[in-house]
Protein backbone atom coordinates (compact mmCIF):
# COMPACT_ATOMS: atom_id res chain seq x y z
CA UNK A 1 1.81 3.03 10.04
CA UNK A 2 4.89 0.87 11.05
CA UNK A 3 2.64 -2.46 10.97
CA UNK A 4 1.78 -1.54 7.46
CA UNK A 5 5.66 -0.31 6.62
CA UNK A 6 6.45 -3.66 7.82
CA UNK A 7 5.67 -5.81 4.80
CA UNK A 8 7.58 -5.66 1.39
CA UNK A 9 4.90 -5.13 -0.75
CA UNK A 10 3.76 -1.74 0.24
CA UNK A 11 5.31 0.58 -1.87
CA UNK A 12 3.74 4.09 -0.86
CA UNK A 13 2.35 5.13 2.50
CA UNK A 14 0.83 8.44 3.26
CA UNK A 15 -1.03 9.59 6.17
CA UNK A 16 -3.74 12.04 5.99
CA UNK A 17 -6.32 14.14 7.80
CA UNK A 18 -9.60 11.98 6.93
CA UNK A 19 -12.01 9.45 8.29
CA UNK A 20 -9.70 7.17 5.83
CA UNK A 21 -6.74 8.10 7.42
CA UNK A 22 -3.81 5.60 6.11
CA UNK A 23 -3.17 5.04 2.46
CA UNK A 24 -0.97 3.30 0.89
CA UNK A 25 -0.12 0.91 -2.32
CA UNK A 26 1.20 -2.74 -2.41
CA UNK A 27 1.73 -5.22 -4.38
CA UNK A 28 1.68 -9.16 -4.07
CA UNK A 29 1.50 -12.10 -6.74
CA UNK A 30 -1.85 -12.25 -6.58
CA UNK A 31 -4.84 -11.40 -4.64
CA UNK A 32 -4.93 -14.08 -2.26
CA UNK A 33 -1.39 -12.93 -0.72
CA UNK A 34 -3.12 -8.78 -0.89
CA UNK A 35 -6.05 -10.47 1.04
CA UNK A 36 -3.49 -12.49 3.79
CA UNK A 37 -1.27 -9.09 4.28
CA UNK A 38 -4.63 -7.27 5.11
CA UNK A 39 -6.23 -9.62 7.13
CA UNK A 40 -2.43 -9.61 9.04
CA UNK A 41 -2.51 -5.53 8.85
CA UNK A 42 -6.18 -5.95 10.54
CA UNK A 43 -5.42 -8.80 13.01
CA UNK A 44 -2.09 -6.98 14.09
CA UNK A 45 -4.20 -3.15 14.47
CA UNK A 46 -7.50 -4.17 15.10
CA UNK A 47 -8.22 -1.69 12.30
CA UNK A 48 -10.41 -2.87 9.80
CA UNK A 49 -8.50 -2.44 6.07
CA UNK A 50 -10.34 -1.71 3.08
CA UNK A 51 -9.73 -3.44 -0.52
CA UNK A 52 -9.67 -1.25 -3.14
CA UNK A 53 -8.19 -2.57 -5.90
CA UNK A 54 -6.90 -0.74 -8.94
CA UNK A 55 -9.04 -1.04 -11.93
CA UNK A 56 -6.06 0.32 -14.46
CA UNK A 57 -2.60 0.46 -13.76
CA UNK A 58 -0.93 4.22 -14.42
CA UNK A 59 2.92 3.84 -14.98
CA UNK A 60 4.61 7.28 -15.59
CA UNK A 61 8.40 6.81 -16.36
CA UNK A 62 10.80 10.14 -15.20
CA UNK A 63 14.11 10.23 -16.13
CA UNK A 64 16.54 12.87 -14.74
CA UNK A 65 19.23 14.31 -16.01
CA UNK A 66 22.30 13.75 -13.36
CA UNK A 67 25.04 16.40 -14.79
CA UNK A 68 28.50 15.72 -13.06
């Protein structure tokens, strides 16, 4: 996990008991830089990363109340 913690763009991480064991979220300008910072994740791990691209973006905004 720390070679993919390494690089800015990744923005959630988990780990999980599966045979897809490492999740996590990035973002980049556009896919060409996603593509270079998983063929770097791969090169670096020897792990092969999948692609999986979002096909909508979710946004849910949260705002909480910070009383004194």
């Amino acid at each position: 996990m720390a070679e993919v913690n390494r690089h800015d763009g990744v923005t959630h991480n988990y780990l999980r008991e599966n045979e897809f064991n490492i999740w996590f979220t990035m973002i980049a300008p556009d896919m060409d830089a996603v593509e270079a910072v998983l063929g770097e994740i791969t090169e670096k791990t020897g792990i092969k990363v999948l692609n999986l691209p979002a096909s909508k973006m979710f946004k849910i905004k949260v705002d909480f109340r910070m009383d004194d």
